[in-house]
C-alpha atoms as a PDB file:
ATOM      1  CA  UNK A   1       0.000   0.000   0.000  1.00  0.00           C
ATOM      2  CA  UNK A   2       1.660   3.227  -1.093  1.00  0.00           C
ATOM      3  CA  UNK A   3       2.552   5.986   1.578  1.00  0.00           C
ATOM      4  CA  UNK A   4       0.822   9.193   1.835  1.00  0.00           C
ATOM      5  CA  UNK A   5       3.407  11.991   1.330  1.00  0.00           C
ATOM      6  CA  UNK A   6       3.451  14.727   4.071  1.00  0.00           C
ATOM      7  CA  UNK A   7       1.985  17.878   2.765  1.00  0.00           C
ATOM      8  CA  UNK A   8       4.935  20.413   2.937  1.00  0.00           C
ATOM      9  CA  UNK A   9       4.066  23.602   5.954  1.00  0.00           C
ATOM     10  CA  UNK A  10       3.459  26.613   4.521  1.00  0.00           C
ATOM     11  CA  UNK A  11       6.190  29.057   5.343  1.00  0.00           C
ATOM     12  CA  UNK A  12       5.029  31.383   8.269  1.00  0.00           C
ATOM     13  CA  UNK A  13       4.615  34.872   7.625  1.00  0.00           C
ATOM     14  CA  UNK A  14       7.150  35.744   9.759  1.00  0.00           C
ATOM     15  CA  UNK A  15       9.968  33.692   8.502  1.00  0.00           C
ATOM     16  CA  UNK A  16       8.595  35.191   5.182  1.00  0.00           C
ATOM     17  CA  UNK A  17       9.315  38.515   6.505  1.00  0.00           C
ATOM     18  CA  UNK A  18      12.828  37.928   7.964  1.00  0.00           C
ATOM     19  CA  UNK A  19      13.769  36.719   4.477  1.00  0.00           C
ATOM     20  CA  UNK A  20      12.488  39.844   2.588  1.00  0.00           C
ATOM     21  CA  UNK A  21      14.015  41.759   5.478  1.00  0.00           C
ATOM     22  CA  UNK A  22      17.631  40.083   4.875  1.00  0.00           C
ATOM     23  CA  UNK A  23      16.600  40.110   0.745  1.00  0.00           C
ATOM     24  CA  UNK A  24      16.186  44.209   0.879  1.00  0.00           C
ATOM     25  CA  UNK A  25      19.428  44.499   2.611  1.00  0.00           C
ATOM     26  CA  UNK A  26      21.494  42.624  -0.023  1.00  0.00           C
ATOM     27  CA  UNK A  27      19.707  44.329  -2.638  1.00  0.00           C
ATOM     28  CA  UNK A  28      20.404  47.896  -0.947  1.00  0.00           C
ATOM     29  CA  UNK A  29      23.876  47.405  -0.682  1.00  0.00           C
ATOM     30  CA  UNK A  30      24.791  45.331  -4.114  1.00  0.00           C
ATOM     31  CA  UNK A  31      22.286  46.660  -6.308  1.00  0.00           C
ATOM     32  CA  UNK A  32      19.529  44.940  -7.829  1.00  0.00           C
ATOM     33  CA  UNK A  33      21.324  43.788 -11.253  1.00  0.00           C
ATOM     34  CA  UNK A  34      24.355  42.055  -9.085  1.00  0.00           C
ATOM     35  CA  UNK A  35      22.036  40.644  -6.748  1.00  0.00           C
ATOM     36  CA  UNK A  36      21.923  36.804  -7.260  1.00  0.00           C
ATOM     37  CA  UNK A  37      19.044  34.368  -5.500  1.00  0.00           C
ATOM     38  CA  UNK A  38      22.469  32.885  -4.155  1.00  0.00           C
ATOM     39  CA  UNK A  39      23.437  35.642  -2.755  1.00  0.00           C
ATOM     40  CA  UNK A  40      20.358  36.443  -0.806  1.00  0.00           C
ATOM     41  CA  UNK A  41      20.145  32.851   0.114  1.00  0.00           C
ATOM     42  CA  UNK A  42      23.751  32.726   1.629  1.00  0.00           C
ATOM     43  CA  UNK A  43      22.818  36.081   3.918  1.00  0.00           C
ATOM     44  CA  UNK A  44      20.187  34.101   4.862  1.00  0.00           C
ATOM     45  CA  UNK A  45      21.787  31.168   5.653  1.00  0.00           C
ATOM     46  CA  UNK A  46      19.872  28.916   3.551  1.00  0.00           C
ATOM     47  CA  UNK A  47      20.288  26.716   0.007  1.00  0.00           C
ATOM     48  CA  UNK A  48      19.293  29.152  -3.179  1.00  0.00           C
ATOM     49  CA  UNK A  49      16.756  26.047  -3.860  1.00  0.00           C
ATOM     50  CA  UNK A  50      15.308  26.399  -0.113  1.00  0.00           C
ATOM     51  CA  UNK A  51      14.687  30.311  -1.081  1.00  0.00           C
ATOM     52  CA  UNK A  52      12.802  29.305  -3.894  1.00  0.00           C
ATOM     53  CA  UNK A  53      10.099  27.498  -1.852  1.00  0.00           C
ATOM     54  CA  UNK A  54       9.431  31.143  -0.693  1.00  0.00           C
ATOM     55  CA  UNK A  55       9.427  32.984  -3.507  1.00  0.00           C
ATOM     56  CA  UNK A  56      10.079  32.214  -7.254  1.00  0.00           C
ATOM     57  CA  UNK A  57      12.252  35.263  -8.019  1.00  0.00           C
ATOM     58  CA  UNK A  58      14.026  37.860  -7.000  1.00  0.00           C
ATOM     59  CA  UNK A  59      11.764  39.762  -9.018  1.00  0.00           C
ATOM     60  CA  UNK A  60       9.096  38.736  -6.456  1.00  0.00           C
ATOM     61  CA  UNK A  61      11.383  39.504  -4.252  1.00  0.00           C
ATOM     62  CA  UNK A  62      12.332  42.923  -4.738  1.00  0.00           C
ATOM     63  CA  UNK A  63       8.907  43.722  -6.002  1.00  0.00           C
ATOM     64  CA  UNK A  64       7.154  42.612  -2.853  1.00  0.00           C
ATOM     65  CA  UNK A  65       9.885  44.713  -0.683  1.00  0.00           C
ATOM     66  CA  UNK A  66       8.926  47.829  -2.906  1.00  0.00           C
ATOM     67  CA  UNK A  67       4.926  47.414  -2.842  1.00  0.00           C
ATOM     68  CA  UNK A  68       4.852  46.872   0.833  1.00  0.00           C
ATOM     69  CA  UNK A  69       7.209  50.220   1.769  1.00  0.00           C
ATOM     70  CA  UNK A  70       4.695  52.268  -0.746  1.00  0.00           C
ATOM     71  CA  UNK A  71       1.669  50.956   0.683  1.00  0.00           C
ATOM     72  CA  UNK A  72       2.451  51.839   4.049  1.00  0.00           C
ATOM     73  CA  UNK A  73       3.972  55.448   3.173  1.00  0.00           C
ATOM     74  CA  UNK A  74       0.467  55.956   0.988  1.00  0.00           C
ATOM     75  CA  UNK A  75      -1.309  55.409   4.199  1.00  0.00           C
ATOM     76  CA  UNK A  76       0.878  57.437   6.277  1.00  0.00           C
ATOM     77  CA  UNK A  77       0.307  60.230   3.418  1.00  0.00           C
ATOM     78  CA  UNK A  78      -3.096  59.657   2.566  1.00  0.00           C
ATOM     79  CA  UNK A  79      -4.070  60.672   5.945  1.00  0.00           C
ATOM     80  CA  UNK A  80      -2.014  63.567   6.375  1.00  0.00           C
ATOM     81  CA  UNK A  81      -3.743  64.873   2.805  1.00  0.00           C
ATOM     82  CA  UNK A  82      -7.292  64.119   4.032  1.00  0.00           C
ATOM     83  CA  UNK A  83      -6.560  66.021   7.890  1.00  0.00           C
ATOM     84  CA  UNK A  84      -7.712  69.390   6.193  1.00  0.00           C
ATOM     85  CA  UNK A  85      -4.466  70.432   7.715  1.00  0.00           C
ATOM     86  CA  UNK A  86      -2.843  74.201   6.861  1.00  0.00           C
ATOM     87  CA  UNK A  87       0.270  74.214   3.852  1.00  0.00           C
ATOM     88  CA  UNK A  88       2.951  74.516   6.320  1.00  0.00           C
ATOM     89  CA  UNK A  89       1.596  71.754   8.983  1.00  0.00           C
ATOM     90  CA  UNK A  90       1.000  70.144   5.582  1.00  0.00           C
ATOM     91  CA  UNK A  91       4.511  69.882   4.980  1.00  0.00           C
ATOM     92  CA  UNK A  92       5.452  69.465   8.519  1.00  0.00           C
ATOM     93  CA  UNK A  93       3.109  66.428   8.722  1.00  0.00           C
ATOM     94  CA  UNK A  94       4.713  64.872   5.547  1.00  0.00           C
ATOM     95  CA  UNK A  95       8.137  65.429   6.455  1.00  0.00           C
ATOM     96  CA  UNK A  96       7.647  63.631   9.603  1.00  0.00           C
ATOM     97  CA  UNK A  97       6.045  60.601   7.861  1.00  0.00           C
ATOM     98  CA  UNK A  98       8.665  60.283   5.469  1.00  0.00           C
ATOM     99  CA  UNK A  99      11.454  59.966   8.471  1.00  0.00           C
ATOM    100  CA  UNK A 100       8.990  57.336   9.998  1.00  0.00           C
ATOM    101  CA  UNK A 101       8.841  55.462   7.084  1.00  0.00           C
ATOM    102  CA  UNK A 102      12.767  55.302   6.302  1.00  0.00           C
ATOM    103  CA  UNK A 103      13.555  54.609  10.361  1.00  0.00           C
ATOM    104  CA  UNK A 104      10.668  51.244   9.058  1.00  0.00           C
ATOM    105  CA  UNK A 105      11.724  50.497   5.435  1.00  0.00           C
ATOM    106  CA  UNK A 106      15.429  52.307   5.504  1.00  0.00           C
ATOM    107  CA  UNK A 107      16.846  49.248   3.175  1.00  0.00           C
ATOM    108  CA  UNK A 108      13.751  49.493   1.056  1.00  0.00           C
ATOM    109  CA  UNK A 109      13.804  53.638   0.208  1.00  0.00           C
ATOM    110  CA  UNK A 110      17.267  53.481  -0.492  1.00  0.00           C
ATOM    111  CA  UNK A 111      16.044  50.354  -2.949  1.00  0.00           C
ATOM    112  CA  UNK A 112      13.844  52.689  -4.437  1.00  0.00           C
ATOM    113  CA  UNK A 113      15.847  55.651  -4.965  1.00  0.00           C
ATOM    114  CA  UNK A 114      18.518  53.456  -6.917  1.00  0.00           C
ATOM    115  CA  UNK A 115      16.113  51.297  -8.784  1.00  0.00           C
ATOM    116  CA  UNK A 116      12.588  52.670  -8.955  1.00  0.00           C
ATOM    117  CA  UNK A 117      13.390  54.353 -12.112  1.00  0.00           C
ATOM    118  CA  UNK A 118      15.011  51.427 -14.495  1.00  0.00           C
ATOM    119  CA  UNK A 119      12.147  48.736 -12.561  1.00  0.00           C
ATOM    120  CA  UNK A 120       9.433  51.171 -13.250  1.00  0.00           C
ATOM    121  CA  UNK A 121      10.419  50.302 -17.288  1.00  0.00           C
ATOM    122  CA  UNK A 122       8.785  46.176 -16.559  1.00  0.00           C
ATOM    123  CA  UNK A 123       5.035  46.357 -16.928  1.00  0.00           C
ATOM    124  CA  UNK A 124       4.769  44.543 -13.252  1.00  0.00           C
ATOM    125  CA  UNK A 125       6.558  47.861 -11.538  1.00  0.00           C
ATOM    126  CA  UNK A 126       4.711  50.141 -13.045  1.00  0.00           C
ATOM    127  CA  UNK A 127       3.119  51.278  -9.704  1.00  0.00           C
ATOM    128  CA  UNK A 128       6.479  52.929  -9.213  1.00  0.00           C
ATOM    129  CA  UNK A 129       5.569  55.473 -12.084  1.00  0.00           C
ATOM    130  CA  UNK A 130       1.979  55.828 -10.766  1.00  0.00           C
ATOM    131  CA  UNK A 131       3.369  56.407  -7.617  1.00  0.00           C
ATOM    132  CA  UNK A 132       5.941  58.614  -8.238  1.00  0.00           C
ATOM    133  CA  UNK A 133       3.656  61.154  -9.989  1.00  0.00           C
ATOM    134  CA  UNK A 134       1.178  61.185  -6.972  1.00  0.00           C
ATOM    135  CA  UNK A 135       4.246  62.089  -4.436  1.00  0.00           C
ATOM    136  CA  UNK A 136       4.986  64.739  -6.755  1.00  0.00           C
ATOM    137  CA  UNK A 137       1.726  66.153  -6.799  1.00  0.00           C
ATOM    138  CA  UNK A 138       1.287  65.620  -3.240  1.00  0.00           C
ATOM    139  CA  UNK A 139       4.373  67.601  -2.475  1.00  0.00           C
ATOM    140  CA  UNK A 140       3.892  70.443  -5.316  1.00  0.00           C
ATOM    141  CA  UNK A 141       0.034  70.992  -4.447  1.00  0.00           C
ATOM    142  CA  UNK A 142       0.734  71.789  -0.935  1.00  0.00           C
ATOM    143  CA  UNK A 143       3.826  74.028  -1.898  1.00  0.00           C
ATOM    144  CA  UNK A 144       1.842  76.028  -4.775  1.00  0.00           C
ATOM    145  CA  UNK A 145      -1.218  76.515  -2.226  1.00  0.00           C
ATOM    146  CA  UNK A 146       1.126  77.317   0.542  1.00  0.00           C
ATOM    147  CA  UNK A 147       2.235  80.467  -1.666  1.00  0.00           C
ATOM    148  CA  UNK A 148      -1.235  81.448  -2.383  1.00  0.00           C
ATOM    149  CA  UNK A 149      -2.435  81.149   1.258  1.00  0.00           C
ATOM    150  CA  UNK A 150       1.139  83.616   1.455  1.00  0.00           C
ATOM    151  CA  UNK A 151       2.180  81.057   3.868  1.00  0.00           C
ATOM    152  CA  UNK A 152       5.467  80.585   1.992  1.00  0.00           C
ATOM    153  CA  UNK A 153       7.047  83.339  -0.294  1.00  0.00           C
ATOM    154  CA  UNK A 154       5.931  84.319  -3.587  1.00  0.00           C
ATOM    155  CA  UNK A 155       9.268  84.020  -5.003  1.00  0.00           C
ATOM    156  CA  UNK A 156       9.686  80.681  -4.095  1.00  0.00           C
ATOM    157  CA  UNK A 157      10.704  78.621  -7.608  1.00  0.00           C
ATOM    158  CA  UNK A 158       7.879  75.541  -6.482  1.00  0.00           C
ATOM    159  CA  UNK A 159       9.086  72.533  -8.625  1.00  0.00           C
ATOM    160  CA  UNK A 160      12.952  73.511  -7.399  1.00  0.00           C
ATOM    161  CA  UNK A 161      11.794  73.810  -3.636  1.00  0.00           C
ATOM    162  CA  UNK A 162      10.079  70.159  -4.296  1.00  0.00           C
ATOM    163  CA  UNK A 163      12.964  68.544  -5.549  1.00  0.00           C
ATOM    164  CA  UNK A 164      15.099  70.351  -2.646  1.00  0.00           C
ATOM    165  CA  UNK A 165      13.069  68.829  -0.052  1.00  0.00           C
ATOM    166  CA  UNK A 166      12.142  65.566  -2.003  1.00  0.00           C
ATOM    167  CA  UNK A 167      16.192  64.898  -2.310  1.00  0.00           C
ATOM    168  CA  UNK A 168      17.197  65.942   1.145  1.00  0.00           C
ATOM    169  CA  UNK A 169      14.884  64.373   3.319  1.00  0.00           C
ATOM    170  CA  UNK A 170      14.989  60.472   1.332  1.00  0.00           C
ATOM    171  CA  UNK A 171      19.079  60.966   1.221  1.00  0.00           C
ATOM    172  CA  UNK A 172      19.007  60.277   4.923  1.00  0.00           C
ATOM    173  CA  UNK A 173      18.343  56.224   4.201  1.00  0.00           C
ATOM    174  CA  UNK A 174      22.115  56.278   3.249  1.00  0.00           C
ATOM    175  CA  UNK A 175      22.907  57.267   6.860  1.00  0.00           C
ATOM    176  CA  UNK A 176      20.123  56.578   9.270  1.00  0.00           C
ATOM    177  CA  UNK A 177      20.301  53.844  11.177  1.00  0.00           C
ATOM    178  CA  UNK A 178      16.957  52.770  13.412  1.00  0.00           C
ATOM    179  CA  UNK A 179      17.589  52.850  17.459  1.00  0.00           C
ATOM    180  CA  UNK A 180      20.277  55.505  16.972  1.00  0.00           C
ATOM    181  CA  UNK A 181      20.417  58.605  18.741  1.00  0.00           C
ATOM    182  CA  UNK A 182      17.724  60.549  17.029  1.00  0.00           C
ATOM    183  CA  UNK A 183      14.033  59.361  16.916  1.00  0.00           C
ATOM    184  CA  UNK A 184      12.361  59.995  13.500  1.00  0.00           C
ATOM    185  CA  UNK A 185      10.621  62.508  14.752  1.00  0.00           C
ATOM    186  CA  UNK A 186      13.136  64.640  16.691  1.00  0.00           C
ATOM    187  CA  UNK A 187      15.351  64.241  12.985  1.00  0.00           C
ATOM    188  CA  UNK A 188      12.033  65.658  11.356  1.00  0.00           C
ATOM    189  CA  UNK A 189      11.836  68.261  13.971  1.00  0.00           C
ATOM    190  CA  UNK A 190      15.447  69.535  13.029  1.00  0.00           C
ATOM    191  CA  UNK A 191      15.062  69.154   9.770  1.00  0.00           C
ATOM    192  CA  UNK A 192      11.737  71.145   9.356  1.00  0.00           C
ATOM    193  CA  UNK A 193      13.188  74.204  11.492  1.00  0.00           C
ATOM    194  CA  UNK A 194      16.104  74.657   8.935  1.00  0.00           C
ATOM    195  CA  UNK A 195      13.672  74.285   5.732  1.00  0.00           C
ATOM    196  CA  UNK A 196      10.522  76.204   6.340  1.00  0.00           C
ATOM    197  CA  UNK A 197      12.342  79.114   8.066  1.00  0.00           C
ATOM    198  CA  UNK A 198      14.086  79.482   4.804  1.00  0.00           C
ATOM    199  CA  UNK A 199      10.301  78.852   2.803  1.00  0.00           C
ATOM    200  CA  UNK A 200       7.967  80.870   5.309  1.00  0.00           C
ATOM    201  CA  UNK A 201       7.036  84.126   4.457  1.00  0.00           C
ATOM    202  CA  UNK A 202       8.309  86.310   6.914  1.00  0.00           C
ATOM    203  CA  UNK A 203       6.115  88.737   8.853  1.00  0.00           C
END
């Protein structure tokens, strides 16, 4: 009489997790293109064929890593937009979710600021594009109507002042660490007294 074979467990969701974790880490630091399934596996401490069993790609992978960071920053954001908040506590508000979201996903945004644009060229990443052009009219919206409510100087070039504070706030995945001296929002704090006293129209 033949045996029965064992269904295999399904992987938990938290061993799932700790693999995408160690997954975005490699791919932060190598680079998606030099990134190998190998690779990943050996951080990991696993076989490259054991890896597969959780996912059947690095594409997966990566793509997983990126949807999951967006999500959560889109909820973060969403609710900031829909707080019928002021421009400038706007801006504030964003700010400080963006630090939250790189002390959470710090191996993930620097993923996305060194690969989002040549991914976003695959049909399957095309929510980087889509997503992309909602930040940036997130960001500019709240700028342009921050000048109109002459909370913010008329002068103010808007799409440069966008890309100033788009570039210098995501930069800091290259150096934060999580648990360090600064919380997210004491960085944000710091951060948001340099930029808006140099934005804020002055009484």
């Amino acid at each position: 009489m033949p045996t029965k074979k064992k269904p295999q467990a399904t992987p938990s969701p938290e061993r799932r997790g700790e693999l995408l974790a160690t997954a975005a880490e490699v791919f932060a630091a190598q680079g998606y293109n030099a990134t190998t399934v190998r690779r990943i596996a050996d951080a990991a401490g696993m076989l490259a064929g054991s890896l597969y069993y959780h996912f059947d790609s690095k594409e997966s992978m990566v793509d997983e890593i990126l949807s999951t960071f967006l999500n959560e920053l889109w909820e973060g954001y969403d609710a900031v937009l829909d707080a019928g908040l002021g421009p400038r506590e706007t801006i504030e508000a964003l700010v400080t979710e963006s630090f939250r979201e790189i002390d959470r996903h710090r191996a993930a945004v620097a993923i996305y600021q060194k690969e989002s644009q040549h991914l976003a060229a695959q049909p399957r990443f095309q929510y980087l594009a889509d997503s992309q052009q909602k930040f940036e009219k997130a960001w500019l919206g709240t700028l342009e109507r921050g000048v109109a409510d002459r909370v913010f100087r008329d002068d103010l070039d808007i799409r440069l002042t966008y890309r100033f504070v788009r570039d210098t706030v995501w930069v800091a995945a290259s150096w934060y660490r999580p648990g360090g001296q600064h919380s997210p929002e004491e960085i944000a704090r710091q951060y948001l007294s340099m930029v808006l006293e140099g934005i804020a129209l002055r009484g």
